[in-house]
C-alpha atoms as a PDB file:
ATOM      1  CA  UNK A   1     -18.663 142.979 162.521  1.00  0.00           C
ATOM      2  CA  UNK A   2     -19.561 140.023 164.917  1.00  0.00           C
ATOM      3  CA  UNK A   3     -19.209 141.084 168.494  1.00  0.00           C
ATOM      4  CA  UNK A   4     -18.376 137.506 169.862  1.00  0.00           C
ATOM      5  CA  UNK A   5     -16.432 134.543 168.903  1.00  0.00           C
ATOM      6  CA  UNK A   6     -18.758 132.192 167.681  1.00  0.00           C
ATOM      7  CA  UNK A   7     -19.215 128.794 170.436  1.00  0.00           C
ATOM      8  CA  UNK A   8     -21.968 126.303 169.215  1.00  0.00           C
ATOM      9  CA  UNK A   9     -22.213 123.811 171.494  1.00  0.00           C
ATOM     10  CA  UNK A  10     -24.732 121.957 170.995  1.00  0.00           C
ATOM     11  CA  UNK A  11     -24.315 122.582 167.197  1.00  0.00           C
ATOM     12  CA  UNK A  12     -26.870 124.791 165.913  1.00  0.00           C
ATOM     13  CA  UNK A  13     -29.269 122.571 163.204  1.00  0.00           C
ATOM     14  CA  UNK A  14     -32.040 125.010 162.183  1.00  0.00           C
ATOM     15  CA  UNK A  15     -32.586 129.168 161.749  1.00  0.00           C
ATOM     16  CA  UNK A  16     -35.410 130.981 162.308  1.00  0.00           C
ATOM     17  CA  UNK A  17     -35.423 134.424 160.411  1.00  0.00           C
ATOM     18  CA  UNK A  18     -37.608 137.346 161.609  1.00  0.00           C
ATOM     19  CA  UNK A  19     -38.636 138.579 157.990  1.00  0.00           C
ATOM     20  CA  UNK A  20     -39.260 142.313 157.464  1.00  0.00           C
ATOM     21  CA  UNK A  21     -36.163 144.267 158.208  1.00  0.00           C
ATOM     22  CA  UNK A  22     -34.363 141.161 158.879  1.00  0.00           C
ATOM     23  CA  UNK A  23     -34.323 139.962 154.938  1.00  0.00           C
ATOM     24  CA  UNK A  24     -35.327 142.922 153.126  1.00  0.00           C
ATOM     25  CA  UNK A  25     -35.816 146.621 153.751  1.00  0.00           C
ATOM     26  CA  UNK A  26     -39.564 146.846 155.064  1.00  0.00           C
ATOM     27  CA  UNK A  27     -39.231 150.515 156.353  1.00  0.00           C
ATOM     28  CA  UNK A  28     -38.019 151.486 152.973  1.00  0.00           C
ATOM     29  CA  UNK A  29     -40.552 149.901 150.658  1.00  0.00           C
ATOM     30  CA  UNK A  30     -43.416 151.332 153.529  1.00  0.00           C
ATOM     31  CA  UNK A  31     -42.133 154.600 152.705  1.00  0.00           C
ATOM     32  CA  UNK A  32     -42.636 154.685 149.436  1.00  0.00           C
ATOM     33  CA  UNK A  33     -45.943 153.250 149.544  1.00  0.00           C
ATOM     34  CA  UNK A  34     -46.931 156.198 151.739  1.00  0.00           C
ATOM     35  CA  UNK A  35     -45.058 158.404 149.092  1.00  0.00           C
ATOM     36  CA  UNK A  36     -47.407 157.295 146.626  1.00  0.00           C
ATOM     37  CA  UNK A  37     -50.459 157.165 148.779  1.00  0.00           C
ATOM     38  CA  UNK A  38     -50.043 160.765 149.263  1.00  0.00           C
ATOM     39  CA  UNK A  39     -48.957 161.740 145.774  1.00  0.00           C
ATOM     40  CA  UNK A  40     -52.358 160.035 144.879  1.00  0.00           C
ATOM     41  CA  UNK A  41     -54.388 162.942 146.715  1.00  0.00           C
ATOM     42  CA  UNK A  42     -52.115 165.448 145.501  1.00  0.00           C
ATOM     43  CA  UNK A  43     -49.901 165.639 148.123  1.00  0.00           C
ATOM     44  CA  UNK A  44     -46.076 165.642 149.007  1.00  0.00           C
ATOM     45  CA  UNK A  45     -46.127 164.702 152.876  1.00  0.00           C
ATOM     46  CA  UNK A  46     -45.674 160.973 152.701  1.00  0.00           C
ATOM     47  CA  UNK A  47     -43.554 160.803 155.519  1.00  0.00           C
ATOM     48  CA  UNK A  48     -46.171 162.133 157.413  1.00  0.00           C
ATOM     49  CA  UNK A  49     -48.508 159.051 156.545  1.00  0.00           C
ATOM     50  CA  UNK A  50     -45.371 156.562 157.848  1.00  0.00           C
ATOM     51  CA  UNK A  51     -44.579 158.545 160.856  1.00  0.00           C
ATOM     52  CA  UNK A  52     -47.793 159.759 162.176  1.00  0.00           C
ATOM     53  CA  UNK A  53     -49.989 157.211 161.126  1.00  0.00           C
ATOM     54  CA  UNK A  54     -48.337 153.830 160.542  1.00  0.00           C
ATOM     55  CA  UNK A  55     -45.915 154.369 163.251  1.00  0.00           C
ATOM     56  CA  UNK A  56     -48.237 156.027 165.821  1.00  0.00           C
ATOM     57  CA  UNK A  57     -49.660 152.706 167.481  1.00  0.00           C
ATOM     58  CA  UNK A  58     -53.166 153.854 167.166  1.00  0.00           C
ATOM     59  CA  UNK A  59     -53.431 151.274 164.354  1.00  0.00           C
ATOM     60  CA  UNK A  60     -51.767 148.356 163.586  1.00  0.00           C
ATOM     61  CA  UNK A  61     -48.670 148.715 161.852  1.00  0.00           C
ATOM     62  CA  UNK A  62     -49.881 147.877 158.220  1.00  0.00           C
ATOM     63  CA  UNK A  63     -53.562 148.536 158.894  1.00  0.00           C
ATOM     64  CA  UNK A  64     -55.214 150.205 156.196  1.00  0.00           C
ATOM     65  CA  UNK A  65     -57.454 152.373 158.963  1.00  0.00           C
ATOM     66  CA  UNK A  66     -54.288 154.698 158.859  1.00  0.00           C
ATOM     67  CA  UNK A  67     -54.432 156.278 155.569  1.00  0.00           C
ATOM     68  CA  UNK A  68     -58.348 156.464 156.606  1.00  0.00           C
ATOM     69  CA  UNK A  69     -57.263 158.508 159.523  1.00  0.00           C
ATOM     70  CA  UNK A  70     -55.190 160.320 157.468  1.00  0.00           C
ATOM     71  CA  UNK A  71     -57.622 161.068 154.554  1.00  0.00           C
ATOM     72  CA  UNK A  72     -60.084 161.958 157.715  1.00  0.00           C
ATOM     73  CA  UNK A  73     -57.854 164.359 159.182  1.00  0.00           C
ATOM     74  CA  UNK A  74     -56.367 166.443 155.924  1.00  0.00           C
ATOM     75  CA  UNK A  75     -60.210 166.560 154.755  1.00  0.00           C
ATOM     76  CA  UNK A  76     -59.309 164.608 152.102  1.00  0.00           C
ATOM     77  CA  UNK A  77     -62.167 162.808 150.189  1.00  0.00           C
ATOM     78  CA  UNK A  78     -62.169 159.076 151.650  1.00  0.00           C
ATOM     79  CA  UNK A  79     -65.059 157.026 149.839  1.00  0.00           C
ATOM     80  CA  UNK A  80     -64.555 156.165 146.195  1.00  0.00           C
ATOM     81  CA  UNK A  81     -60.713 156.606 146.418  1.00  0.00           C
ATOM     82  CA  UNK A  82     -59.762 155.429 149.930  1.00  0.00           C
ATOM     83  CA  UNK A  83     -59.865 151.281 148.410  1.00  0.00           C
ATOM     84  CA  UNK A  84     -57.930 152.193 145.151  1.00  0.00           C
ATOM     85  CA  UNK A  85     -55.253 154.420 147.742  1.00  0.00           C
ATOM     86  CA  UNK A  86     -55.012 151.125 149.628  1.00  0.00           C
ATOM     87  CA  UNK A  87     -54.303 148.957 146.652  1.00  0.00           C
ATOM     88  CA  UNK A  88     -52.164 151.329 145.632  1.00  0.00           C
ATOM     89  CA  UNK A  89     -50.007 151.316 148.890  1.00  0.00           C
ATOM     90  CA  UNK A  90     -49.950 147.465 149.066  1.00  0.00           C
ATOM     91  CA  UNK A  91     -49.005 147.278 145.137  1.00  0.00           C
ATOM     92  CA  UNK A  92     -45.830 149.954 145.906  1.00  0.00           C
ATOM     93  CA  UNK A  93     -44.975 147.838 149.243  1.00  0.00           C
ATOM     94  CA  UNK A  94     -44.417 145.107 147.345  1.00  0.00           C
ATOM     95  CA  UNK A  95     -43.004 145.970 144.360  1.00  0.00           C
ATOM     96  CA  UNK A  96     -40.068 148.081 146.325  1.00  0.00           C
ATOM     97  CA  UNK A  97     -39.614 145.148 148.603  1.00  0.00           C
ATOM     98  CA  UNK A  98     -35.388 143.731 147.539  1.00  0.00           C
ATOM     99  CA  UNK A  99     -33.595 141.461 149.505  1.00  0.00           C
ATOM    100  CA  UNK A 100     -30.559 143.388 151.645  1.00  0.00           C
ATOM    101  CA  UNK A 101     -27.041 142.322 149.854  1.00  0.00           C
ATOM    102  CA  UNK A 102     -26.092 138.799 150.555  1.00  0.00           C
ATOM    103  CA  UNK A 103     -28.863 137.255 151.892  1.00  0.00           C
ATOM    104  CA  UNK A 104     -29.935 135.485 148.930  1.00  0.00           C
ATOM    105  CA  UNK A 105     -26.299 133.782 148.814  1.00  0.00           C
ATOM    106  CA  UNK A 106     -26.291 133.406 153.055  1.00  0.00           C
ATOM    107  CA  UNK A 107     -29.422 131.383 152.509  1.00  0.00           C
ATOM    108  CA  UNK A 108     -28.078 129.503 149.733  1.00  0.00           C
ATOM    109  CA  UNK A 109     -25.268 128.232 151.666  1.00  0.00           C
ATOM    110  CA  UNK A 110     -27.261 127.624 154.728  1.00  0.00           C
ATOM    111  CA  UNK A 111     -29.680 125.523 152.874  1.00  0.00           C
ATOM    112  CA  UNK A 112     -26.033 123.315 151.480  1.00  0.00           C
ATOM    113  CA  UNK A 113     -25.132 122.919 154.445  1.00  0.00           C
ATOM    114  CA  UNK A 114     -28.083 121.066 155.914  1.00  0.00           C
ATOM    115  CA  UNK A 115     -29.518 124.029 158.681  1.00  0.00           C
ATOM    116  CA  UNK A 116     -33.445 123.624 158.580  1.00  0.00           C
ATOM    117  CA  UNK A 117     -34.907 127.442 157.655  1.00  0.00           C
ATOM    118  CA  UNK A 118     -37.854 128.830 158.948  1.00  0.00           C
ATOM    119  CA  UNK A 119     -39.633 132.369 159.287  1.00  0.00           C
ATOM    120  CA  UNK A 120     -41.244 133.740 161.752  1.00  0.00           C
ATOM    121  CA  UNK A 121     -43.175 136.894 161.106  1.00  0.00           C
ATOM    122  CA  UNK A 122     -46.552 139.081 162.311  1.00  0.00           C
ATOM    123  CA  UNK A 123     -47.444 139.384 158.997  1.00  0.00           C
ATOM    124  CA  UNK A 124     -50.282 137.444 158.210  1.00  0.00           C
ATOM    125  CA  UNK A 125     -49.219 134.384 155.882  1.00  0.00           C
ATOM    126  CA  UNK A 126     -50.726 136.131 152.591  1.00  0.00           C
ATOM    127  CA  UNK A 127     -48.966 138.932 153.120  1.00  0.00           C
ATOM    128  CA  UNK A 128     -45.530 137.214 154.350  1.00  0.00           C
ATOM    129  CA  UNK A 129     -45.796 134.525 150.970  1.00  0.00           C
ATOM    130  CA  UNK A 130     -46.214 137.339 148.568  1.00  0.00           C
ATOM    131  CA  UNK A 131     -42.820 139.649 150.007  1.00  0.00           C
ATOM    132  CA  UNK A 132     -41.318 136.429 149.815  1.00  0.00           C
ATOM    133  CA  UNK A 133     -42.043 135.204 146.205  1.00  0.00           C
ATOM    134  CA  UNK A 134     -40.989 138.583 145.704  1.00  0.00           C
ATOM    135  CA  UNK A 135     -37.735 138.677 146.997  1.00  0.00           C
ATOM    136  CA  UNK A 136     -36.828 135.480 145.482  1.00  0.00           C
ATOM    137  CA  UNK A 137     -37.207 134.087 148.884  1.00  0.00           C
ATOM    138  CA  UNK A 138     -39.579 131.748 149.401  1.00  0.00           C
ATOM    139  CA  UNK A 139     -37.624 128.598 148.285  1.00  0.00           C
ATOM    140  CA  UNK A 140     -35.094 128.932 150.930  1.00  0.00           C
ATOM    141  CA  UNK A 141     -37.755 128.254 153.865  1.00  0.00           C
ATOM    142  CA  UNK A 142     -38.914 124.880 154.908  1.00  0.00           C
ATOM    143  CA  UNK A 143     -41.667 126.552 157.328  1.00  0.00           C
ATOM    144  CA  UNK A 144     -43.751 129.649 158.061  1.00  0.00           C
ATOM    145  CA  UNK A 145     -45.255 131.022 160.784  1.00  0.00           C
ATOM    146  CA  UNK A 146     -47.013 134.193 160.487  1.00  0.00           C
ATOM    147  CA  UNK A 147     -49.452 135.822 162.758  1.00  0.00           C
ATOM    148  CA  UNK A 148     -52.838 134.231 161.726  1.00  0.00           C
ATOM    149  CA  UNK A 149     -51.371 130.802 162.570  1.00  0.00           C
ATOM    150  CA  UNK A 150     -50.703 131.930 166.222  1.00  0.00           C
ATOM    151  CA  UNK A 151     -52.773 135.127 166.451  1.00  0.00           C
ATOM    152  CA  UNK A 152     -50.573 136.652 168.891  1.00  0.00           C
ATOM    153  CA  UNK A 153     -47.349 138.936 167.654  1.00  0.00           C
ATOM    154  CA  UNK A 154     -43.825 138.894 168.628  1.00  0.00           C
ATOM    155  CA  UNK A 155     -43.088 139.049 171.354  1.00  0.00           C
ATOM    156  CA  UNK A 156     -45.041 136.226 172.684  1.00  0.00           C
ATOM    157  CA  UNK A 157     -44.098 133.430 172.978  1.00  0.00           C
ATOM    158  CA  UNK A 158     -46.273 131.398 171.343  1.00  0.00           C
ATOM    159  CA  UNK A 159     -44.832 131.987 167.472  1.00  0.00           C
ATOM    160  CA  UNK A 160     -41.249 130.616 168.824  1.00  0.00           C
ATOM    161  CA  UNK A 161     -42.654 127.548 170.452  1.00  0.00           C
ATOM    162  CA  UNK A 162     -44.807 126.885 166.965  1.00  0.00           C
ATOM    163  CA  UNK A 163     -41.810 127.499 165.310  1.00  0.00           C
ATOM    164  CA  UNK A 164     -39.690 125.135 167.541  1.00  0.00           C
ATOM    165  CA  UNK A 165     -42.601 122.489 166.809  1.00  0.00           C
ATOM    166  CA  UNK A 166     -43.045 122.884 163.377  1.00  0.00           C
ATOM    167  CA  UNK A 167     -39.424 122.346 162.709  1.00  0.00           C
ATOM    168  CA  UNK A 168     -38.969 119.560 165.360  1.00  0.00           C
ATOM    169  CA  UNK A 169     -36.075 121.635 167.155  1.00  0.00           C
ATOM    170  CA  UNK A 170     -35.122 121.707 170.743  1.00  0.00           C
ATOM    171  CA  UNK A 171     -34.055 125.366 171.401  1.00  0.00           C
ATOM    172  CA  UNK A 172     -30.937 124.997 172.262  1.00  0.00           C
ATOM    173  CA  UNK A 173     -30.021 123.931 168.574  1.00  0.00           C
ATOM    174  CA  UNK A 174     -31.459 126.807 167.352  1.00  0.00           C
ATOM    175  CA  UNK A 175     -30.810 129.838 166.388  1.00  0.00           C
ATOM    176  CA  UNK A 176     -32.783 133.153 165.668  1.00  0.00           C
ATOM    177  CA  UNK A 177     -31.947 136.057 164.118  1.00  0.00           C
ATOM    178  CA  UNK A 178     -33.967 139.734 163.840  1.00  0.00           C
ATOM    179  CA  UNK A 179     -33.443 143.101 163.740  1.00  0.00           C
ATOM    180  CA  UNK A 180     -35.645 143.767 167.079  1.00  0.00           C
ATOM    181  CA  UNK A 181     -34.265 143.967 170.963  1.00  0.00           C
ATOM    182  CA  UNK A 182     -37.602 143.384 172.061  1.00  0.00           C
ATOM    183  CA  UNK A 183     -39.395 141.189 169.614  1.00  0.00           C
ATOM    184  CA  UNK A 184     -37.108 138.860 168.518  1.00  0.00           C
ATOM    185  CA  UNK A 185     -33.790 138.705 171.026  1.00  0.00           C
ATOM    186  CA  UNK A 186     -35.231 138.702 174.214  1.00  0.00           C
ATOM    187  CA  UNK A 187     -38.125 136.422 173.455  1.00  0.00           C
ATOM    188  CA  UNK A 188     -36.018 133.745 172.003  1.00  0.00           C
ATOM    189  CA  UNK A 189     -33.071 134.146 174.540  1.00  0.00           C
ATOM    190  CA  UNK A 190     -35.727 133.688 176.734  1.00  0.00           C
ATOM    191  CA  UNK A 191     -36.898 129.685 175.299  1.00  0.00           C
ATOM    192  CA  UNK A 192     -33.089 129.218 175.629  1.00  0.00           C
ATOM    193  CA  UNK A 193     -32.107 130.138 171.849  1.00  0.00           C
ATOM    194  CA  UNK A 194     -28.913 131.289 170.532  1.00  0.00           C
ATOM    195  CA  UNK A 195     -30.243 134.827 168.956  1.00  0.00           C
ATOM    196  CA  UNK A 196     -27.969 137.215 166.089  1.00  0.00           C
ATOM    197  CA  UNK A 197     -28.679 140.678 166.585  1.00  0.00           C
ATOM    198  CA  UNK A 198     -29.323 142.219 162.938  1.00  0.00           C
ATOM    199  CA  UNK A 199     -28.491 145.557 163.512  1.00  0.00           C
ATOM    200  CA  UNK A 200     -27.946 146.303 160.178  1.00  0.00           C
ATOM    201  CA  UNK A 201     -32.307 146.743 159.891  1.00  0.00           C
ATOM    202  CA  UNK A 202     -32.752 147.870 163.418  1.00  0.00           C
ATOM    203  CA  UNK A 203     -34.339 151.353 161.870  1.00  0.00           C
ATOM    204  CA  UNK A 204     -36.034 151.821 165.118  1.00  0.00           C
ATOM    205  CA  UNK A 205     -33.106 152.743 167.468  1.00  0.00           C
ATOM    206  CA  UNK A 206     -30.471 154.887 167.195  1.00  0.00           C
ATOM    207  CA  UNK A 207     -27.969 153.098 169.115  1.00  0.00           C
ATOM    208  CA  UNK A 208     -28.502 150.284 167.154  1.00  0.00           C
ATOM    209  CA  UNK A 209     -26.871 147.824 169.985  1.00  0.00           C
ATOM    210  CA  UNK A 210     -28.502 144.484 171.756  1.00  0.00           C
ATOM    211  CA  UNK A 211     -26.443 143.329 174.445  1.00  0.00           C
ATOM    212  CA  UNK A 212     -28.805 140.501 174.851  1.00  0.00           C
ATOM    213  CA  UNK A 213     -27.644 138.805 171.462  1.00  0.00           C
ATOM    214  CA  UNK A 214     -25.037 136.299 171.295  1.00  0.00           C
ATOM    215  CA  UNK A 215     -24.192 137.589 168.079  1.00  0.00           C
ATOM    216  CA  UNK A 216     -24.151 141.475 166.221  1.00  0.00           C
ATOM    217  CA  UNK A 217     -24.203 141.218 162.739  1.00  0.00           C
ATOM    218  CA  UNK A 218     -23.778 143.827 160.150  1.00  0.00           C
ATOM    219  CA  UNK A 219     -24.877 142.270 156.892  1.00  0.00           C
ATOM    220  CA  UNK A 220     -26.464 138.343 156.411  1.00  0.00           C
ATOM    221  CA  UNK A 221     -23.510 136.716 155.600  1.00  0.00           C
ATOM    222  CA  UNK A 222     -21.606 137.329 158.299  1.00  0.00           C
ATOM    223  CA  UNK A 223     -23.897 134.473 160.060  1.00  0.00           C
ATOM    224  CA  UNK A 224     -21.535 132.202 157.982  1.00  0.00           C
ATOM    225  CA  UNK A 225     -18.684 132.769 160.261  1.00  0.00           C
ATOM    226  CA  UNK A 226     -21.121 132.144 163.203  1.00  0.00           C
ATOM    227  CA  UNK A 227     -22.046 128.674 161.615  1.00  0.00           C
ATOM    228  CA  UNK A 228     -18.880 126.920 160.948  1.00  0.00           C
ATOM    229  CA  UNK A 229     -19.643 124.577 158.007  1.00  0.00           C
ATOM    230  CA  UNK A 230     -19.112 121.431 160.156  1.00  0.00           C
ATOM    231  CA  UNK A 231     -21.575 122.314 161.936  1.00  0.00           C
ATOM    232  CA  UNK A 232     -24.602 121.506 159.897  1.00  0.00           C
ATOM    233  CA  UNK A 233     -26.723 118.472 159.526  1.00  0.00           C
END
């Protein structure tokens, strides 16, 4: 349910999309990669690997050094199989990767009615093309920018202002939407954007609330009602 009765003035011209969690289920697909990492050794604790390892912040959050750690601290054998685990976990990430309900048609309709589309993401731009292509995604976006462009993450500002650039929009005219309070929202509220709080892939907090957003969505096409269609290019 929106929060807010949608006021766009100036009239919002272009979206930028936070990707994982925002357009697909990231957490999800991450899960069972780590499912299958550990089935690979024999084991059944692949929510171990997510929680303790990917989620710790002693690693990056897709770096490859945590199944390492976690092969080095089950005394699991790590040379010979550690490379074929990691394919294995980026294979399984991608292939469970599907678009939440709706967000294939939101996009659609955004794209018909004129709104420029970007992404901004902290995935590097190999990884962010390839969950896009597939999702089905891709085509929607008329820019990118991912964290080797910027090499800084969210939230920085420096992928918003690329972003803004890229697209040739003043931030006032445009709005963001994520699933994260602190990486997405606040930074973009910040360069004066109008931000849409998806809660509905906010896996991270448990009161799933923003009070920073403009907007609280609870599936991607409810951004239609916060876009009238007169409002496009």
């Amino acid at each position: 349910m929106i929060n807010r009765i949608p006021v766009m003035d100036p009239p919002v011209t272009t979206v930028f999309c936070d990707m994982d969690n925002t357009l697909f289920d990231f957490v999800r697909a991450q899960v069972a990669a780590c499912t299958a990492v550990a089935e690979f050794f024999g084991k059944t604790d692949g929510g171990d690997l997510y929680e303790n390892y990917f989620r710790s912040g002693r690693r990056g959050f897709e770096s490859h050094e945590n199944i390492r750690d976690y092969l080095v601290d089950y005394s699991l054998p790590v040379d010979g199989r550690f490379l074929r685990a990691c394919a294995l976990y980026e294979s399984v990430k991608v292939a469970e990767l599907v678009p939440y309900e709706t967000v294939h048609a939101t996009l659609a309709e955004l794209r018909n009615r004129g709104l420029g589309l970007a992404v901004i993401t902290d995935a590097h731009s190999r990884d962010a093309t390839r969950r896009l292509e597939k999702t089905g995604l891709l085509a929607y976006f008329d820019g990118m920018v991912s964290f080797d462009m910027v090499m800084v993450k969210k939230p920085a500002p420096e992928p918003f202002l690329v972003a803004l650039d890229m697209m040739k929009s003043e931030p006032g005219s445009t709005l963001l939407i994520g699933d994260s309070p602190h990486r997405d929202i606040r930074p973009a509220k910040t360069l004066g954007m109008r931000t849409v709080y998806a809660r509905y892939g906010d896996r991270f907090s448990q009161e799933a609330v923003c009070p920073d957003a403009d907007f609280s969505i609870d599936r991607m096409d409810e951004l239609l009602r916060i876009l009238p269609e007169e409002r496009g290019k």
